[in-house]
Protein backbone atom coordinates (compact mmCIF):
# COMPACT_ATOMS: atom_id res chain seq x y z
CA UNK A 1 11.69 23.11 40.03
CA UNK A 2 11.46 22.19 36.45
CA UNK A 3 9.20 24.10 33.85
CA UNK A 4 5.67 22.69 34.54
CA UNK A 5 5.03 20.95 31.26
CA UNK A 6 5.01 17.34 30.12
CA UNK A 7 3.17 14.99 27.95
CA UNK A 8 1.79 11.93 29.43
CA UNK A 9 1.38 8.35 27.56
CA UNK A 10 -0.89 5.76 28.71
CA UNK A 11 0.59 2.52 26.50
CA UNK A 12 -2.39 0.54 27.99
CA UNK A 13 -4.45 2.83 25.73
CA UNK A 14 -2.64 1.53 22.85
CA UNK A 15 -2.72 -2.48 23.45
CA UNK A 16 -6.26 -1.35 23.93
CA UNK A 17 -6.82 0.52 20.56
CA UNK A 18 -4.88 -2.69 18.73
CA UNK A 19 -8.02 -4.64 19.97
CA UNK A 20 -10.14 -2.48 18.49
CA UNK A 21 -8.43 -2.94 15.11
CA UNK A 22 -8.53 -6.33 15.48
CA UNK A 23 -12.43 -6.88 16.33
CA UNK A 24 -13.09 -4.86 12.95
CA UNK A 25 -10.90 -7.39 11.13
CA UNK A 26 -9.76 -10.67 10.07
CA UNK A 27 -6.72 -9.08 8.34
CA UNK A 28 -2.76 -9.34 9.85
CA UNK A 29 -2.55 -5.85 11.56
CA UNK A 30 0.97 -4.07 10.49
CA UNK A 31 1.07 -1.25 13.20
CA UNK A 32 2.34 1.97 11.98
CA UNK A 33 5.07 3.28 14.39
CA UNK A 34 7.06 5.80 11.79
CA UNK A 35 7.67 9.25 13.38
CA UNK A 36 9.14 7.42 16.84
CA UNK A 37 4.96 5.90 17.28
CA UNK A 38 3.31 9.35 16.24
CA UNK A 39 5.27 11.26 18.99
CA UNK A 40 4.64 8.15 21.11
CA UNK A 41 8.35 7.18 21.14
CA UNK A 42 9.14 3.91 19.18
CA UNK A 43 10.49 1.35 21.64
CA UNK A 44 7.46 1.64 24.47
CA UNK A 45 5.31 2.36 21.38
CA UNK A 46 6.40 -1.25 20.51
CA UNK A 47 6.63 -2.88 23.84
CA UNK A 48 2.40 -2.15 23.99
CA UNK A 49 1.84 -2.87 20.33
CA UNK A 50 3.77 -6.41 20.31
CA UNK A 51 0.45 -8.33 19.54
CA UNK A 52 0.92 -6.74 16.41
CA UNK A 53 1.74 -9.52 13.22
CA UNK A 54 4.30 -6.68 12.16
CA UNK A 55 5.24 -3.10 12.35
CA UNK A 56 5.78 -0.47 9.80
CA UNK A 57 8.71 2.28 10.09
CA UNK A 58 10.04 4.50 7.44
CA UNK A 59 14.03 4.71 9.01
CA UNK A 60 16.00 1.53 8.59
CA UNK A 61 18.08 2.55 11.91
CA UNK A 62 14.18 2.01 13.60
CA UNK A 63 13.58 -0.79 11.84
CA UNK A 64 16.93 -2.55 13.12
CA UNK A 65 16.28 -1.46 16.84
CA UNK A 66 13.31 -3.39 16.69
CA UNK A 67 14.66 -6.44 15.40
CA UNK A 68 17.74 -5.85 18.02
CA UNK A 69 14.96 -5.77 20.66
CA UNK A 70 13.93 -9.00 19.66
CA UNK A 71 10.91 -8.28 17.99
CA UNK A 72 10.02 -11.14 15.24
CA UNK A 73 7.00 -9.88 13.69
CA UNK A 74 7.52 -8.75 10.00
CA UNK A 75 8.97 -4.91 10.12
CA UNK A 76 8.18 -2.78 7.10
CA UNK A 77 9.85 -0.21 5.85
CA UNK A 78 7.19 2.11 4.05
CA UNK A 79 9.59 3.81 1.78
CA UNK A 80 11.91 1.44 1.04
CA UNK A 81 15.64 1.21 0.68
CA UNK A 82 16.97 4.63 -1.05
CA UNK A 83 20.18 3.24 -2.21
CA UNK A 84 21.64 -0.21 -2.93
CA UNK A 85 23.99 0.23 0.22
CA UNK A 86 20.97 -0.72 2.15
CA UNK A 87 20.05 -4.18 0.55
CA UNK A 88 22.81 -6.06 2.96
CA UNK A 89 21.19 -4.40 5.87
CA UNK A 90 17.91 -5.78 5.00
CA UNK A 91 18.96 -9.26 4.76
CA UNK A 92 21.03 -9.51 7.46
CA UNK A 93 17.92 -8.02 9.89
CA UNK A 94 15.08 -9.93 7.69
CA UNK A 95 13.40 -6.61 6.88
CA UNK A 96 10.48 -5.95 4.35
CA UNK A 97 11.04 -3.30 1.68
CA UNK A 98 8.27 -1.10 -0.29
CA UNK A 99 9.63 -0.59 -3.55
CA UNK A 100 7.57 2.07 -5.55
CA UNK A 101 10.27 3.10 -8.14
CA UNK A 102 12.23 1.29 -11.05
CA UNK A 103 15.25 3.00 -9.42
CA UNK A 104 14.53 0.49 -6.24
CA UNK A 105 13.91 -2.33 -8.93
CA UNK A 106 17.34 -2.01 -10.57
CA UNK A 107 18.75 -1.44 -7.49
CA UNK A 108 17.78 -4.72 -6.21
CA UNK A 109 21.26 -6.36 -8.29
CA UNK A 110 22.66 -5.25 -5.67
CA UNK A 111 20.87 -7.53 -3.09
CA UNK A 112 22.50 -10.90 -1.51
CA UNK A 113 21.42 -14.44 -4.05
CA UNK A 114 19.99 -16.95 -2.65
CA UNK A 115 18.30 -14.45 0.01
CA UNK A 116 14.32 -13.97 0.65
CA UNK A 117 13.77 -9.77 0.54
CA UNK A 118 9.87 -9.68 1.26
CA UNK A 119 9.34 -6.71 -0.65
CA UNK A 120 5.74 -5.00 -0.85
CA UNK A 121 5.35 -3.51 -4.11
CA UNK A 122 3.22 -0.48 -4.41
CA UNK A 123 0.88 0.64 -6.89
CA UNK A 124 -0.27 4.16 -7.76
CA UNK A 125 -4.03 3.68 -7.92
CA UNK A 126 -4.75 7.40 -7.68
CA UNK A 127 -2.79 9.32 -4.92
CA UNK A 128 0.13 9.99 -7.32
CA UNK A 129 2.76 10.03 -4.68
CA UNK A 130 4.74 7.21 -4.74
CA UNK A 131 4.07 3.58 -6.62
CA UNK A 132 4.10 2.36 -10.17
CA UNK A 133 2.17 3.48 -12.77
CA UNK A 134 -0.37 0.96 -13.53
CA UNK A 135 0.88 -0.44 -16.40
CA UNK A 136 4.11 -1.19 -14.92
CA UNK A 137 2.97 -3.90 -12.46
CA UNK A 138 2.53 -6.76 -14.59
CA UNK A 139 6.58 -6.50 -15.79
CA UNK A 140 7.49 -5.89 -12.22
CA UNK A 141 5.97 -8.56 -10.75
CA UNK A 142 7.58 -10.83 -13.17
CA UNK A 143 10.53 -8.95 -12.68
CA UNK A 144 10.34 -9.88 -8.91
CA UNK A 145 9.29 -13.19 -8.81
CA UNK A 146 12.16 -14.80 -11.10
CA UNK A 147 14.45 -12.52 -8.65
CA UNK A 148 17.51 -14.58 -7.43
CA UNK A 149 17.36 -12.21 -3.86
CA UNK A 150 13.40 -11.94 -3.58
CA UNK A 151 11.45 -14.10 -1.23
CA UNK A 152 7.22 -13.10 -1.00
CA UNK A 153 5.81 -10.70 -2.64
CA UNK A 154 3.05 -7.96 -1.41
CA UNK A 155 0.82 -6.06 -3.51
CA UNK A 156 -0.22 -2.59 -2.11
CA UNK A 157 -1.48 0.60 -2.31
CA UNK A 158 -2.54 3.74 -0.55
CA UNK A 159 -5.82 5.20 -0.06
CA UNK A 160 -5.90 9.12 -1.05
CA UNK A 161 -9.83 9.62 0.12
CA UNK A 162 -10.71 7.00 2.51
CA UNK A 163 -11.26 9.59 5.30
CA UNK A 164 -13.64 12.00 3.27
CA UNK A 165 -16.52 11.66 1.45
CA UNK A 166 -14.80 10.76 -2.13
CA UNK A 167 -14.29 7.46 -0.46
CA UNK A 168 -12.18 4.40 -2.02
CA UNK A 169 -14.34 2.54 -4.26
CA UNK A 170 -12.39 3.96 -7.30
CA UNK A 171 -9.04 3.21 -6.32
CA UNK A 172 -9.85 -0.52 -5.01
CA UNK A 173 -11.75 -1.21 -8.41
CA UNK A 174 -8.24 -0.04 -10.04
CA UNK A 175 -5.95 -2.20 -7.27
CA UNK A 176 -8.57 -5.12 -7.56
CA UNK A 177 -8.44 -5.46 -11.54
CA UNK A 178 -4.68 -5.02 -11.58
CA UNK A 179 -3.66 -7.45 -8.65
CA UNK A 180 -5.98 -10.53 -9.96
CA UNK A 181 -3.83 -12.09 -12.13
CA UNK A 182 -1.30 -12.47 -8.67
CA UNK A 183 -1.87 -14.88 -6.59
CA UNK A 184 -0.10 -12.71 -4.24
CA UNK A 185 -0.95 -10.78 -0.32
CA UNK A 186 -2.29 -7.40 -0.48
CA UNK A 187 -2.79 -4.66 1.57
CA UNK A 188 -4.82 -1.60 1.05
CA UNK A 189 -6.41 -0.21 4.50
CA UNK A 190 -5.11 2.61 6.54
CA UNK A 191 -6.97 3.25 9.82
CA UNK A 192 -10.22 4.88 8.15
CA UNK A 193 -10.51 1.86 5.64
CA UNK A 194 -10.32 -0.13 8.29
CA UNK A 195 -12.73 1.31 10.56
CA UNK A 196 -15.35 2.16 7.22
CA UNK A 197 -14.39 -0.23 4.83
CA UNK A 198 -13.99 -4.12 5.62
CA UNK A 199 -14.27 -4.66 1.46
CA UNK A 200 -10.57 -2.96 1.64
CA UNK A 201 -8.91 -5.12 4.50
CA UNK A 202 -7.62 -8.27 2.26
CA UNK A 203 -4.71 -10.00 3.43
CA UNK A 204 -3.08 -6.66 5.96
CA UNK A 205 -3.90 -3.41 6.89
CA UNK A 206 -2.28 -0.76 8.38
CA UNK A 207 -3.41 1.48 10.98
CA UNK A 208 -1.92 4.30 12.29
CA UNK A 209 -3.62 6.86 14.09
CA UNK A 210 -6.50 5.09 15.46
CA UNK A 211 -3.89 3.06 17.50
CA UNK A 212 -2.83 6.63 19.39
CA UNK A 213 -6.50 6.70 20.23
CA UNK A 214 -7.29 10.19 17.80
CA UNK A 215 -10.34 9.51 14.80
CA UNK A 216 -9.37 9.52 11.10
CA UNK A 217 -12.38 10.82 10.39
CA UNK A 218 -13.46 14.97 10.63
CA UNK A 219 -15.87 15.51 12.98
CA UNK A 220 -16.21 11.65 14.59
CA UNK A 221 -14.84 11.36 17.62
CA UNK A 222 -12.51 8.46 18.15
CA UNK A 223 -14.76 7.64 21.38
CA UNK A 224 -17.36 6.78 19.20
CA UNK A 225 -15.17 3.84 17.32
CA UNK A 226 -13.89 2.81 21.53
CA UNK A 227 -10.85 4.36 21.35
CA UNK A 228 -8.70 5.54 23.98
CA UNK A 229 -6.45 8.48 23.62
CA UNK A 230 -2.53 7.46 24.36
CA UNK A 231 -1.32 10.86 24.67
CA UNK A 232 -1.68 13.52 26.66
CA UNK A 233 -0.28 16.96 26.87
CA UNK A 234 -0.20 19.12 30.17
CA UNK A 235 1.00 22.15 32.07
CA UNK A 236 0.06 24.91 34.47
CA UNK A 237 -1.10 28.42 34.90
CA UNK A 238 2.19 30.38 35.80
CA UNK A 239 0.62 34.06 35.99
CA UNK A 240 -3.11 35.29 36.36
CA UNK A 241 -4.44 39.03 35.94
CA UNK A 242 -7.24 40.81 35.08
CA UNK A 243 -7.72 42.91 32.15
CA UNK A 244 -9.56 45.87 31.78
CA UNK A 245 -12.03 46.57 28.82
CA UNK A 246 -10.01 47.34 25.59
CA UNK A 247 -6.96 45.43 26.73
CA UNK A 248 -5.07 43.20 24.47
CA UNK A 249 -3.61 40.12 24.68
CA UNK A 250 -0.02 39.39 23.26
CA UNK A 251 2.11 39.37 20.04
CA UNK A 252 0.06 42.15 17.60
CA UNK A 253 -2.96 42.39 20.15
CA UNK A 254 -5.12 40.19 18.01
CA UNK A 255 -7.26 39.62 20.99
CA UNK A 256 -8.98 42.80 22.68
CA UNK A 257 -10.84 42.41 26.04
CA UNK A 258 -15.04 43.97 25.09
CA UNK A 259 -15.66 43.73 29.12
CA UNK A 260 -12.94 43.41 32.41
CA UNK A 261 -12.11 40.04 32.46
CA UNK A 262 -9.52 37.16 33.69
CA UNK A 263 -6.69 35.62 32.13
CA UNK A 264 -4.22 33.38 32.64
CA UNK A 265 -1.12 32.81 31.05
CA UNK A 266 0.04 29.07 30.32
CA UNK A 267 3.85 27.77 30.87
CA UNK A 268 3.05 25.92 26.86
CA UNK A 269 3.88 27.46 23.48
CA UNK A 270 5.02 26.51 19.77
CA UNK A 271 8.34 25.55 20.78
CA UNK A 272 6.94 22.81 22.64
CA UNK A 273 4.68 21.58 19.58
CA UNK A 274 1.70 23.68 20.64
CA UNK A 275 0.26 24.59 17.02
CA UNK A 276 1.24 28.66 17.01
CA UNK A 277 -1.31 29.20 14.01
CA UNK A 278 -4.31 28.16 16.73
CA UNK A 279 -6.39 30.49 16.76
CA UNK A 280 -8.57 32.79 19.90
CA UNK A 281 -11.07 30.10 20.92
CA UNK A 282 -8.94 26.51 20.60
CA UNK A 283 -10.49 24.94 23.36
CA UNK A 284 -8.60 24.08 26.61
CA UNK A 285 -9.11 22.77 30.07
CA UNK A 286 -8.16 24.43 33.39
CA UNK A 287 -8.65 22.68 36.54
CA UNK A 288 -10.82 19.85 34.01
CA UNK A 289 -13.09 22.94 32.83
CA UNK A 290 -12.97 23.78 29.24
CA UNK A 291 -12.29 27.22 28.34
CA UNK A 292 -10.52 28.81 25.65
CA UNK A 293 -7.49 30.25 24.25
CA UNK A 294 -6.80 33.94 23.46
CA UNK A 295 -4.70 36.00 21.02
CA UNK A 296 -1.20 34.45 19.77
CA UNK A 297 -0.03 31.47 20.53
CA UNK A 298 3.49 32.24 21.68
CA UNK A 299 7.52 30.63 21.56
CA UNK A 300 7.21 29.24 25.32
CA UNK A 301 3.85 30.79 26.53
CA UNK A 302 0.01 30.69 25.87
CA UNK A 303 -2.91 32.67 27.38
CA UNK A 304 -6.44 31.20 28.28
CA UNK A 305 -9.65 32.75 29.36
CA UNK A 306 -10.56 32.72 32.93
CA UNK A 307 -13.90 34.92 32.75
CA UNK A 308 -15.82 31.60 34.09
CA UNK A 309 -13.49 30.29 36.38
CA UNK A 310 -12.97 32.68 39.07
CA UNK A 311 -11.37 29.71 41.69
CA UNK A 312 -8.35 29.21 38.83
CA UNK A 313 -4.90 30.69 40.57
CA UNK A 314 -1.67 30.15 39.46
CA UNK A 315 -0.53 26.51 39.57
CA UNK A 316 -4.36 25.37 38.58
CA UNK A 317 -3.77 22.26 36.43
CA UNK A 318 -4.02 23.09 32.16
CA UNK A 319 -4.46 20.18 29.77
CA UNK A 320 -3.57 20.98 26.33
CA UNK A 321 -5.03 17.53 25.06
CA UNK A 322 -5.71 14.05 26.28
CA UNK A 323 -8.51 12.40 28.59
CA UNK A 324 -11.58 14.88 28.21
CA UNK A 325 -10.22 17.12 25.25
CA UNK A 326 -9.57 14.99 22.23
CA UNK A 327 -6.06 15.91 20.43
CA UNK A 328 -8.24 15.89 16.94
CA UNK A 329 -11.10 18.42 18.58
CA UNK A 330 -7.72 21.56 19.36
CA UNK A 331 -6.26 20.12 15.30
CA UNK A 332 -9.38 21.21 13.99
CA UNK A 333 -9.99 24.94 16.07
CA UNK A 334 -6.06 25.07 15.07
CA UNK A 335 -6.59 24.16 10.90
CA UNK A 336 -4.86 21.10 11.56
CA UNK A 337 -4.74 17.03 11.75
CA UNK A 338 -4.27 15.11 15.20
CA UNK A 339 -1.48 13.64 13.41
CA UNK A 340 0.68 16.76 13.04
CA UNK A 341 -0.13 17.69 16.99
CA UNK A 342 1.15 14.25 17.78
CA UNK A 343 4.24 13.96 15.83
CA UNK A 344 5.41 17.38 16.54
CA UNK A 345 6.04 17.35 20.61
CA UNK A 346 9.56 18.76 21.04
CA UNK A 347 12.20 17.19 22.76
CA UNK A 348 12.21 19.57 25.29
CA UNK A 349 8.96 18.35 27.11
CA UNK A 350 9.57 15.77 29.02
CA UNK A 351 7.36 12.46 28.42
CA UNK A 352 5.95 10.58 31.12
CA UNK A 353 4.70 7.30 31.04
CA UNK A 354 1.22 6.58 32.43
CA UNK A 355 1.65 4.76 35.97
CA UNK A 356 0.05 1.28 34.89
CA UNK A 357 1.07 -1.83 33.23
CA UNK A 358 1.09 -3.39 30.03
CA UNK A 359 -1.46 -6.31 29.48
């Protein structure tokens, strides 16, 4: 028998989370499926998002399996084109660029005449990661719009705040007074300004990680917005015993029993994406009853308390995440965001896709 792990996805979850997104706004929705869909895996990812206006990758080799799929919609790439090699590519598959640099601007001689590159420019408005400085937008739009090989052009920006308290109000003043004089689309919103903001949502936004069903926000459930988790992780108990008092538990005995006790050890460690950093006490559920975990997480292998459930035996059922433990409440016990939980499932679990249908 195979080892007794495997994450589950339920893609109804996410056609259902795009509806959310889409009774908070009036904007075109550009669904976020870089990382292959959060973990998700790109093509089904796709196949449950198509009511989507467009999707957003960050490898051109994604973006052109989409289009080869037959997907229409406008497909984004979020980082652009990183050398002029790629400018061909883009107009042969009709794909969207970011540019953020003057390195992609000068790069752009290199792109087909006569062709229509949508490009999205983005604007640093305070994250200071990618986008040009302010003062640099005016010259690049001009730049852009008397381009033999450029077609529409998309104002953006990226939120640095818009899940904490700092908010956004600062940066979309700043985006706001610099893309006036454009009579130009914009897009602003990630998944928290578009749940908390609808001043932000303009012409697109993009969410990401509300579509996978986990909450932007720290310490608000994603229930409480109607979503629906996609993803769920499971496996079993492979071993139970009983420890006596002063017993510890695994790699440097960081957990020492005060009383006799249960435990069971879990066929899930950080080679499978289980967060090794998470600590004694990242909640879990056995047989649907939370406990907890205890000591180091280890390479293939995790222990969890079984003081109150004396009926759990080896082969008792062990969800890591999904329906009844959200992904974002184990990120949090672990120091962590959903999104890294998500995104990091190795290859070697096997994914199973929930047994229902796509709307």
């Amino acid at each position: 028998m195979p080892r007794p792990i495997y994450a589950r996805t339920d893609y109804d979850a996410l056609a259902h989370n795009l509806r959310v997104a889409r009774r908070h706004t009036s904007a075109r929705i550009l669904a976020v499926v870089k990382a292959n869909a959060y973990g998700h895996g790109l093509m089904k990812a796709a196949e449950a998002l198509n009511a989507a206006d467009g999707f957003a990758v960050l490898d051109i080799q994604e973006a052109i399996r989409l289009r080869e799929a037959g997907y229409r919609q406008t497909i984004l790439l979020l980082e652009g084109y990183f050398g002029k090699n790629d400018l061909p590519l883009l107009a042969e598959y009709n794909l969207a660029a970011v540019i953020h640099s003057p390195q992609q601007l000068a790069w752009l001689e290199a792109a087909p005449r006569g062709g229509k590159l949508a490009v999205w420019l983005k604007v640093n408005t305070g994250m200071n990661r990618l986008g040009l400085p302010p003062g640099a937008v005016a010259e690049a739009m001009t730049f852009l719009r008397r381009h033999p090989a450029v077609g529409e052009v998309t104002l953006m920006t990226h939120f640095a705040s818009a899940d904490e308290e700092a908010g956004i109000a600062a940066q979309l003043e700043r985006f706001n007074a610099l893309a006036a004089p454009h009579r130009v689309p914009r897009s602003l919103a990630n998944s928290a300004a578009l749940l908390r903001y609808p001043a932000s949502h303009a012409d697109w936004v993009r969410p990401g990680i509300m579509l996978y069903g986990a909450s932007p926000f720290a310490g608000v459930p994603a229930s409480q917005f109607g979503l629906r988790p996609a993803m769920s992780l499971h496996s079993e108990l492979i071993a139970v015993r009983e420890l006596a008092a002063g017993e510890a538990v695994g790699y440097g005995g960081t957990f020492r029993a005060h009383a006799p006790m249960r435990i069971g050890v879990v066929a899930c460690g950080y080679a499978d994406g289980y967060p090794r950093h998470a600590p004694t006490g990242t909640p879990v559920l056995v047989d649907g009853q939370r406990t907890r975990t205890l000591g180091r997480v280890s390479m293939d292998m995790l222990v969890v308390d079984l003081s109150t459930l004396p009926d759990a035996a080896v082969g008792a059922p062990v969800t890591m995440w999904g329906d009844g433990l959200p992904v974002e409440e184990v990120a949090a016990a672990a120091g962590t965001i959903s999104y890294e939980l998500l995104c990091a499932l190795a290859p070697r679990v096997p994914a199973l896709p929930q047994d229902n249908r796509l709307p």
